[in-house]
C-alpha atoms as a PDB file:
ATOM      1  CA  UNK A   1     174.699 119.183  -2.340  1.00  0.00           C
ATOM      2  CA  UNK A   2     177.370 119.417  -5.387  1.00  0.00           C
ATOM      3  CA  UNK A   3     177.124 117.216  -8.533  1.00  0.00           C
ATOM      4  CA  UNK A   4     179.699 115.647 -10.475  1.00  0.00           C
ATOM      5  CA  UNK A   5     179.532 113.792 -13.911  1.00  0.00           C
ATOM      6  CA  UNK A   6     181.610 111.196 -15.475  1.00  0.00           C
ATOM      7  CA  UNK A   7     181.308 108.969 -17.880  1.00  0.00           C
ATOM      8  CA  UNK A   8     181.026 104.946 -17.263  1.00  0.00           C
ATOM      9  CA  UNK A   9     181.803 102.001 -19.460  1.00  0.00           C
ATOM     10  CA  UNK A  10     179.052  98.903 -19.219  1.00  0.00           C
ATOM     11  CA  UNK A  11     179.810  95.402 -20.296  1.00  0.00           C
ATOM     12  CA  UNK A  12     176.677  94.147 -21.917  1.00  0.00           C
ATOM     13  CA  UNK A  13     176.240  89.635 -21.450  1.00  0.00           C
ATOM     14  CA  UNK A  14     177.379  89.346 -24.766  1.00  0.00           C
ATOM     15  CA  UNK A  15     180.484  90.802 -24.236  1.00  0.00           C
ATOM     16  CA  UNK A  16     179.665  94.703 -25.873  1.00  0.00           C
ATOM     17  CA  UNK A  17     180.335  97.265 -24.335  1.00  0.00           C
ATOM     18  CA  UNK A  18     178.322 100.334 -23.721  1.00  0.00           C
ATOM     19  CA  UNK A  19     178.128 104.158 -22.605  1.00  0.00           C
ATOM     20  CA  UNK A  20     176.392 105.569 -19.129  1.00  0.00           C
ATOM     21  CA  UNK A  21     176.498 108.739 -17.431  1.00  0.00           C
ATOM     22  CA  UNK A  22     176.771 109.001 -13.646  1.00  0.00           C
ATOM     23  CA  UNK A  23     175.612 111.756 -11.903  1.00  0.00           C
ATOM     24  CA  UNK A  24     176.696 111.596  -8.379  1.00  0.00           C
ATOM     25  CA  UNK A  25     176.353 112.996  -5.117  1.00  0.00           C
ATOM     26  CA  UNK A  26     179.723 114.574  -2.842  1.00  0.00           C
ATOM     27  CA  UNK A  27     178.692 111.840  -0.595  1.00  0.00           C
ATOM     28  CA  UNK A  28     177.939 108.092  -0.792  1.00  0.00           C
ATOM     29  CA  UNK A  29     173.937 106.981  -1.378  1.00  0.00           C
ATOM     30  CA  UNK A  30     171.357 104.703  -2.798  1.00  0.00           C
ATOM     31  CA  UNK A  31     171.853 103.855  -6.764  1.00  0.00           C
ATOM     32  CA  UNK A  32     169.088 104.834  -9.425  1.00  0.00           C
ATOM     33  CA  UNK A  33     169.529 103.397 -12.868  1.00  0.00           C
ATOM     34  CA  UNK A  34     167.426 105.776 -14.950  1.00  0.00           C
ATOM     35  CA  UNK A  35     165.969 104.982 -17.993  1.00  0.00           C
ATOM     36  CA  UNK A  36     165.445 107.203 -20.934  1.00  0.00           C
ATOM     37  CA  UNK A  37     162.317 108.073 -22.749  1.00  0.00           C
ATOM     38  CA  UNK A  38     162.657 107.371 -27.267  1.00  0.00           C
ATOM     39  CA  UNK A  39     164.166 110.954 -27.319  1.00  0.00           C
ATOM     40  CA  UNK A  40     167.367 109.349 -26.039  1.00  0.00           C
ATOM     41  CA  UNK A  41     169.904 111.228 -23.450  1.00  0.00           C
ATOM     42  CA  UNK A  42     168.936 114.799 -23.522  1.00  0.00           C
ATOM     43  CA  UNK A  43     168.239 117.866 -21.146  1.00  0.00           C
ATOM     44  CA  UNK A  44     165.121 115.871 -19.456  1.00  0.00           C
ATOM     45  CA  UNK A  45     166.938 112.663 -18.355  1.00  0.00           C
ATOM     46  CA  UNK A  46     170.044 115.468 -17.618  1.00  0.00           C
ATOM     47  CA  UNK A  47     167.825 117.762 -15.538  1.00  0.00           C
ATOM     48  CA  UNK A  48     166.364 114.431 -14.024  1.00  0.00           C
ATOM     49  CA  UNK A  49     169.257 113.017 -12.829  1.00  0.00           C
ATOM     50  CA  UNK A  50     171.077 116.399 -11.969  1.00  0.00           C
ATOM     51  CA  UNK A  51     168.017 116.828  -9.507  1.00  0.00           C
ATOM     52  CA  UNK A  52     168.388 113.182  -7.739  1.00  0.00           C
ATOM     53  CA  UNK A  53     172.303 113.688  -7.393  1.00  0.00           C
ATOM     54  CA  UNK A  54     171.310 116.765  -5.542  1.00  0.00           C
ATOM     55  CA  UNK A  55     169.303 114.989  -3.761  1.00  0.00           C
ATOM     56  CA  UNK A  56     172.188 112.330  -2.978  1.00  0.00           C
ATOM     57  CA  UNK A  57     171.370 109.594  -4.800  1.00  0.00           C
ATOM     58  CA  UNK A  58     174.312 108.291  -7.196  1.00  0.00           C
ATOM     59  CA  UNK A  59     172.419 108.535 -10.893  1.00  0.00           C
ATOM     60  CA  UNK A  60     173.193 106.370 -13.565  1.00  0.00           C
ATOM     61  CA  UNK A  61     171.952 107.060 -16.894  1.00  0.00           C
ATOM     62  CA  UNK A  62     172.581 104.209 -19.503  1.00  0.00           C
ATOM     63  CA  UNK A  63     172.874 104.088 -23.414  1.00  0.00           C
ATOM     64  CA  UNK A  64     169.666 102.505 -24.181  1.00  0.00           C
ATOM     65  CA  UNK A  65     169.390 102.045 -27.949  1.00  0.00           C
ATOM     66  CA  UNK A  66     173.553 101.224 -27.936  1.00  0.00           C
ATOM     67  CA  UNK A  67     172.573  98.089 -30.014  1.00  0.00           C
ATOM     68  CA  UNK A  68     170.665 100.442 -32.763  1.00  0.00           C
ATOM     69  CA  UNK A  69     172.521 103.411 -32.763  1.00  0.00           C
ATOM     70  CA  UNK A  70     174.742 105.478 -29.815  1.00  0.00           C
ATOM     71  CA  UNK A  71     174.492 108.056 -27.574  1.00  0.00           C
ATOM     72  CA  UNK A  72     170.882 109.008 -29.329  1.00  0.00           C
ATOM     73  CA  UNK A  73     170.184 112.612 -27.945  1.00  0.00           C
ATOM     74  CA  UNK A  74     167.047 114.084 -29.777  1.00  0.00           C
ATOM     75  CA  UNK A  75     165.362 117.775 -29.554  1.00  0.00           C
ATOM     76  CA  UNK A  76     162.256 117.318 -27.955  1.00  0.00           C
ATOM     77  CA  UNK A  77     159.849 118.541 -30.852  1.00  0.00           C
ATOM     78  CA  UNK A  78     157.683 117.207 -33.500  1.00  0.00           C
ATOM     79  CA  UNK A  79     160.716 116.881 -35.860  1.00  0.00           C
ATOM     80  CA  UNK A  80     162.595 114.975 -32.966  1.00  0.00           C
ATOM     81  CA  UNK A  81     159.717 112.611 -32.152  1.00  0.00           C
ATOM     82  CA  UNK A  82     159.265 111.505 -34.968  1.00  0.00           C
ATOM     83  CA  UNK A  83     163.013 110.557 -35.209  1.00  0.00           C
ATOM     84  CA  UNK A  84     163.095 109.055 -31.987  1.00  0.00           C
ATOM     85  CA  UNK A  85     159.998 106.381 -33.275  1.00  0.00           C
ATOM     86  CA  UNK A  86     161.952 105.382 -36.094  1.00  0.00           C
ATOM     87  CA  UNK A  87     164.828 104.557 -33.368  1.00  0.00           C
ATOM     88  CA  UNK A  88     162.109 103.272 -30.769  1.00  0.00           C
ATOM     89  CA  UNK A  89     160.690 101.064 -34.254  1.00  0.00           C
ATOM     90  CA  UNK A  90     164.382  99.778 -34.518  1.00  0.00           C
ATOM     91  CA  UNK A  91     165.212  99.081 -30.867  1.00  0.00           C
ATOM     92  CA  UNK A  92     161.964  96.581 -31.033  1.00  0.00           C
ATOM     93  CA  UNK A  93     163.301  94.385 -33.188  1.00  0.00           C
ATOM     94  CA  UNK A  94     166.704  93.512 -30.754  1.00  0.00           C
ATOM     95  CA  UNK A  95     164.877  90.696 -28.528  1.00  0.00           C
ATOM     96  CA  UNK A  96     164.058  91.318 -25.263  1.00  0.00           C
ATOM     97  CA  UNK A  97     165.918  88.996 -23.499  1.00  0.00           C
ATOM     98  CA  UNK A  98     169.132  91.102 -25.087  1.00  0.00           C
ATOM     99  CA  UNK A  99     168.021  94.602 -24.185  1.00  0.00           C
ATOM    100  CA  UNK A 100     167.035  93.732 -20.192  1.00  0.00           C
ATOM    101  CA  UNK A 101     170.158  91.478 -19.879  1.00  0.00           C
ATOM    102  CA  UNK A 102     171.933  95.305 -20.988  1.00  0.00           C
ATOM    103  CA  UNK A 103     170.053  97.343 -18.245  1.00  0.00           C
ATOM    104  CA  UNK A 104     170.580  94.717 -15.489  1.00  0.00           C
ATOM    105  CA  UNK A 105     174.390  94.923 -16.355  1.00  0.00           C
ATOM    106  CA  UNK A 106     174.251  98.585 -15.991  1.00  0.00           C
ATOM    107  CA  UNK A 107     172.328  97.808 -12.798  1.00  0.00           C
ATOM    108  CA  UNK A 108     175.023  95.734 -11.293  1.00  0.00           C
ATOM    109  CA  UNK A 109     177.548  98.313 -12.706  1.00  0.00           C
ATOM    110  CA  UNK A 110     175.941 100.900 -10.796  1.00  0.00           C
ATOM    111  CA  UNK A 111     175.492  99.016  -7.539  1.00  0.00           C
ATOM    112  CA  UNK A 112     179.788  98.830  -7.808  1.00  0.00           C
ATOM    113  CA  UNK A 113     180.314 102.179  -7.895  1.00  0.00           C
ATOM    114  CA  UNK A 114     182.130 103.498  -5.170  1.00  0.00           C
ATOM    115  CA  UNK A 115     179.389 106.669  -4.724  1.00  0.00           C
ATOM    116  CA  UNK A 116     176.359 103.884  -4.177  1.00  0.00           C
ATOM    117  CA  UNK A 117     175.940 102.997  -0.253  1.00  0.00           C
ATOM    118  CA  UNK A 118     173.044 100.623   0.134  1.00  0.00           C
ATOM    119  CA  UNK A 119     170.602 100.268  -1.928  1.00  0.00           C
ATOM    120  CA  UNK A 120     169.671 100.616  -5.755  1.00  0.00           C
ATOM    121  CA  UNK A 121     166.309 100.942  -7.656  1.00  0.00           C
ATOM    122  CA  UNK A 122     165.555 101.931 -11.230  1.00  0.00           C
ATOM    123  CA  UNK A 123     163.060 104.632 -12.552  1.00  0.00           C
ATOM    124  CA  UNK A 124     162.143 105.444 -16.471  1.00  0.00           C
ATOM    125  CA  UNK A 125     160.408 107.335 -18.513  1.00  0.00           C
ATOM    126  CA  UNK A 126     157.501 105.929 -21.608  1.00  0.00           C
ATOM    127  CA  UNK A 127     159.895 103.624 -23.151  1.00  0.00           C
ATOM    128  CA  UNK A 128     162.328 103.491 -20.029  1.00  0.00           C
ATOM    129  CA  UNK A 129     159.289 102.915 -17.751  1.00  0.00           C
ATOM    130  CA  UNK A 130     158.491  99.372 -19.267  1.00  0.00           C
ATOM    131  CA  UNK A 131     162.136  98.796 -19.127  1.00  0.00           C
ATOM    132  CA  UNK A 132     162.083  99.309 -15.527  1.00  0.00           C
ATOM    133  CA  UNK A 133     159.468  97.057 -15.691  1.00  0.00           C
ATOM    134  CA  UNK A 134     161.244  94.600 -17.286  1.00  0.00           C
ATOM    135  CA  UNK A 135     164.552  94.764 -15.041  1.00  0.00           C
ATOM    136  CA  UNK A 136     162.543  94.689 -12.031  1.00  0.00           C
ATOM    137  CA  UNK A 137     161.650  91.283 -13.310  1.00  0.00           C
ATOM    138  CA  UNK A 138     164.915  90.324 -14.119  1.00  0.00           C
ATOM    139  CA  UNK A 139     167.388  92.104 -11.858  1.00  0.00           C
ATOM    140  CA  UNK A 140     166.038  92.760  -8.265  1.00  0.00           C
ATOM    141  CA  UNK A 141     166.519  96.211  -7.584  1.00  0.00           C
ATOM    142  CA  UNK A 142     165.304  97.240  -4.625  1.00  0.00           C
ATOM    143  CA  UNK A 143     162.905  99.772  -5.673  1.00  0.00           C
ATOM    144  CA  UNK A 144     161.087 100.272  -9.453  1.00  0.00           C
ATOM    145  CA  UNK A 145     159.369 103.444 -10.337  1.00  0.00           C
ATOM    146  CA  UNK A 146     157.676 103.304 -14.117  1.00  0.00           C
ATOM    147  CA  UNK A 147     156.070 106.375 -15.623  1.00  0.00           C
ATOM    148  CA  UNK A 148     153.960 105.858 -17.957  1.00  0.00           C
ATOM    149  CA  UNK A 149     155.582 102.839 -19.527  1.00  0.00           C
ATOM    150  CA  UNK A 150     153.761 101.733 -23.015  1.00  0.00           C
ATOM    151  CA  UNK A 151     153.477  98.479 -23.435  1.00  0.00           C
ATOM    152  CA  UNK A 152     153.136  96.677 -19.502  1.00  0.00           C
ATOM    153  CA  UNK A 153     149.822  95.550 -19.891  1.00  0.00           C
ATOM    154  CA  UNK A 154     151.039  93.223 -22.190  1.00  0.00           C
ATOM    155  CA  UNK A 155     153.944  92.172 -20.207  1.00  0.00           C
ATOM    156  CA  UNK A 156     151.467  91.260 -16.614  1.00  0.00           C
ATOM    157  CA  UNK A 157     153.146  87.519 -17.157  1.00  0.00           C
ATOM    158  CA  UNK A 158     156.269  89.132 -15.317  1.00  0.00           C
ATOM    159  CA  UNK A 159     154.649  90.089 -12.324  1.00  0.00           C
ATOM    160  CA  UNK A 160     155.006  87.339 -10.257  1.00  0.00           C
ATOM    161  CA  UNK A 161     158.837  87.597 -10.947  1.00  0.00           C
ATOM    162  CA  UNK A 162     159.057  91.563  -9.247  1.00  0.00           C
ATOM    163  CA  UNK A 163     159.538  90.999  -5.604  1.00  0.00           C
ATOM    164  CA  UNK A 164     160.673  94.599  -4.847  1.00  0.00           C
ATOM    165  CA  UNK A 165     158.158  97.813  -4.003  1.00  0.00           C
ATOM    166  CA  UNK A 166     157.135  99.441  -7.496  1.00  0.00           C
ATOM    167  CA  UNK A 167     155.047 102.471  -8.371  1.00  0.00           C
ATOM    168  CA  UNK A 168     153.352 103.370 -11.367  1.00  0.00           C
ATOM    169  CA  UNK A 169     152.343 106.685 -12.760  1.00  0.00           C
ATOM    170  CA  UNK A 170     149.660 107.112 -15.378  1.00  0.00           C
ATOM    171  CA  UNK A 171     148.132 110.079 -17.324  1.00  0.00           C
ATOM    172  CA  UNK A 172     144.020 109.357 -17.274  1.00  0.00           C
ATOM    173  CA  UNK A 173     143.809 111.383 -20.818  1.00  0.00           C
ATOM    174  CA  UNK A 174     147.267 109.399 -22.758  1.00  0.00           C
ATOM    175  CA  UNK A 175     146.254 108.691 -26.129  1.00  0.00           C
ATOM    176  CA  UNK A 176     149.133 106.079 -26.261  1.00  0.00           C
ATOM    177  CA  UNK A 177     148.187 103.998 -23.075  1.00  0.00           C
ATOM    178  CA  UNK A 178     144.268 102.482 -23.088  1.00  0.00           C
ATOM    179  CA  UNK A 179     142.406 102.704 -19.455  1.00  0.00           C
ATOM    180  CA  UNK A 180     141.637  99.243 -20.123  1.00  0.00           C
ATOM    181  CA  UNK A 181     145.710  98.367 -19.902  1.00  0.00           C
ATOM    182  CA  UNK A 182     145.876 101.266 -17.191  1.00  0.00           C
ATOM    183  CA  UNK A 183     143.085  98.910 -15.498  1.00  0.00           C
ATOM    184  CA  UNK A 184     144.919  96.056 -16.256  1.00  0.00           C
ATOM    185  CA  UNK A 185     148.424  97.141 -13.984  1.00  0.00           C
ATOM    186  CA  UNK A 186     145.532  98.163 -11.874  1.00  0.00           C
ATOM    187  CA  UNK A 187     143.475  94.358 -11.344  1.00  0.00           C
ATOM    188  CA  UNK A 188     147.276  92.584 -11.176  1.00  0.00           C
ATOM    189  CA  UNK A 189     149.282  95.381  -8.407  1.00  0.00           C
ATOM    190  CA  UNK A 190     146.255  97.303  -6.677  1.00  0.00           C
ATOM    191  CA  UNK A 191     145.899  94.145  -4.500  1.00  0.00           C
ATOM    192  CA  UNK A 192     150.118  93.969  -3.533  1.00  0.00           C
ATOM    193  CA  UNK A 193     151.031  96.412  -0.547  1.00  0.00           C
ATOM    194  CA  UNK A 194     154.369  97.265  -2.178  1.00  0.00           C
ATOM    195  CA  UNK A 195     152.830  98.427  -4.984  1.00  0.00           C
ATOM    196  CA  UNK A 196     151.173 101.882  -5.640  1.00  0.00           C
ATOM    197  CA  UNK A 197     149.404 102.763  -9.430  1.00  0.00           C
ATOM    198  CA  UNK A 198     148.810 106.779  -9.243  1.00  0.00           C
ATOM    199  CA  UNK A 199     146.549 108.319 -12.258  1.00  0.00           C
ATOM    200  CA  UNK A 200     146.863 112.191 -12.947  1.00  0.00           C
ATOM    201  CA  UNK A 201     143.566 111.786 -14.566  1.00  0.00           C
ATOM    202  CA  UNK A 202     144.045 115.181 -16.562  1.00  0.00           C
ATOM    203  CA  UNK A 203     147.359 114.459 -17.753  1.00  0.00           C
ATOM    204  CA  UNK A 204     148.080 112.777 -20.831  1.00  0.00           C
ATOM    205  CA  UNK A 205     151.524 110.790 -21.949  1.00  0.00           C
ATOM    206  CA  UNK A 206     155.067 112.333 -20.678  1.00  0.00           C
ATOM    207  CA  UNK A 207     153.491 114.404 -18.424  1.00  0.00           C
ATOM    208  CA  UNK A 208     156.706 114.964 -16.362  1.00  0.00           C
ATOM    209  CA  UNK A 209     158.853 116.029 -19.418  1.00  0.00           C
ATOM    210  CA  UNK A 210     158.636 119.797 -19.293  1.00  0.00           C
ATOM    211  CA  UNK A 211     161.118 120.071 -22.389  1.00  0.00           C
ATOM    212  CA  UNK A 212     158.679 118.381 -24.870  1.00  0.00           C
ATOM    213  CA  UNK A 213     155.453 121.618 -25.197  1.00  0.00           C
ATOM    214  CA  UNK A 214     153.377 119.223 -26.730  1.00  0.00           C
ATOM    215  CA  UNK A 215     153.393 116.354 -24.024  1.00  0.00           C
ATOM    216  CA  UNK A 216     154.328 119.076 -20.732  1.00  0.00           C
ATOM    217  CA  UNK A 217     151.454 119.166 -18.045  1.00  0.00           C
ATOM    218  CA  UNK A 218     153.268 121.313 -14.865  1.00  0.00           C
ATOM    219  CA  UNK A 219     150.061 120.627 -12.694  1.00  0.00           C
ATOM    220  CA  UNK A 220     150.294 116.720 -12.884  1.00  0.00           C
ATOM    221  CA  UNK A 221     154.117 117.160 -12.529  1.00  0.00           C
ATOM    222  CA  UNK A 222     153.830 118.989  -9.542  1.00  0.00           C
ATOM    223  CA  UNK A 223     151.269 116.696  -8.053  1.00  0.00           C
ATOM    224  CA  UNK A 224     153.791 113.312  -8.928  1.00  0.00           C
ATOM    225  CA  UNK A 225     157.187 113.890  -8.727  1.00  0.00           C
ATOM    226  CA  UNK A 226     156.535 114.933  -4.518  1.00  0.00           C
ATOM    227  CA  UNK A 227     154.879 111.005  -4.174  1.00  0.00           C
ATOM    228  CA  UNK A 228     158.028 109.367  -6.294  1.00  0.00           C
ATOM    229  CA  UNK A 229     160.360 111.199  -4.598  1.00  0.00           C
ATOM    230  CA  UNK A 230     158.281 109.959  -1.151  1.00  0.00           C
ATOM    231  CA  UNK A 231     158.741 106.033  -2.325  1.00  0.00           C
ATOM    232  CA  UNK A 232     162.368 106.343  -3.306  1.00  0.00           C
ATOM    233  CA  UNK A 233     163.466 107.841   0.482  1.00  0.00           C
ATOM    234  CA  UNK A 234     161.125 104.896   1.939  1.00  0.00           C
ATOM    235  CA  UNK A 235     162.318 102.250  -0.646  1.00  0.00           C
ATOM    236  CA  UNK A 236     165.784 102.942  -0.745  1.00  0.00           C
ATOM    237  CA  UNK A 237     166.548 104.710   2.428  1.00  0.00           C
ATOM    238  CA  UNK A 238     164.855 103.018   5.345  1.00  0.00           C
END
């Protein structure tokens, strides 16, 4: 299936105004809002959403640190991660009320597009997969898919406000997410049948991103991207 880009426009609550990318499919399908790890909007979230346009879903890839600084695109390298935690550092500080009310207006942007028929879900990346996190708490989407997302254990007071099928991907070995908070997504979801939690035990943090050498781990890739791709047809196609 062919792929076509354009650039969108988002109004943020507050009035602002904000940069996404839509990646779309030659024929009408489900919406994904995907979210971006610190490095920003480079050739991972690209490749990422090139692949699910192909796939025909209509891909929407939002400016996610607009409010710090825009259109963030980092090399995916020592030098560059160590950038993108000074942004990540600054992107904190805006409250979080302000930053999900952003991503649920790109949601609702998305789900107007003329390329989305149905239904619409989110899916991010570290950073982007608490954000999915969070707008599945706030926005409804019909489907929410959060690898790796620092930072969810301590946000388990939102559960009981995500009502649509979510999956979670771990690495076992991430020095940046604890078992015990891995554990504790386990003890609140493992009970819910719309909810799956799957643990690459040998992987570590941003498995999936096979731009960034020092995070890459093909093997637990290739085992979890088949089982997302699995819950996105059922969740947003049946």
């Amino acid at each position: 299936m062919s792929v076509s880009t354009r650039d969108e426009l988002v109004t943020a609550p507050d009035g602002g105004e904000f940069d996404a990318h839509a990646f779309l499919p030659d024929t009408p399908g489900p919406g994904i809002l995907l979210l971006q790890e610190i490095y920003g909007f480079g050739e991972f979230l690209k490749s990422k959403a090139t692949l699910l346009a192909g796939l025909g879903y209509a891909v929407l890839v939002p400016d996610v640190f607009w409010r710090v600084e825009r259109n963030v695109s980092l090399p995916h390298d020592d030098e560059g991660l160590q950038v993108a935690f000074g942004y990540a550092g600054q992107f904190a500080q805006v409250p979080v009320a302000t930053t999900t009310g952003d991503l649920v207006a790109a949601l609702d942007h998305l789900r107007a597009l003329p390329e989305v028929d149905g239904k619409a879900g989110v899916l991010g990346y570290c950073l982007g997969g608490r954000l999915a996190y969070e707008v599945a708490a706030a926005g409804r989407p019909d489907a929410c898919v959060a690898y790796y997302g620092s930072g969810i254990g301590d946000e388990l007071d939102r559960a009981t406000g995500i009502t649509c099928p979510i999956m979670f991907h771990y690495g076992g070995a991430d020095p940046y997410i604890s078992r015990q908070e891995i554990d504790a997504v386990i003890a609140e979801f493992g009970g819910r049948p719309d909810a799956e939690i799957v643990v690459q035990e040998q992987a570590g943090h941003a498995f999936e991103n096979s731009f960034a050498p020092m995070f890459s781990n093909p093997e637990a890739a290739a085992a979890s991207w088949p089982v997302t791709l699995a819950f996105l047809e059922r969740t947003l196609r049946g």
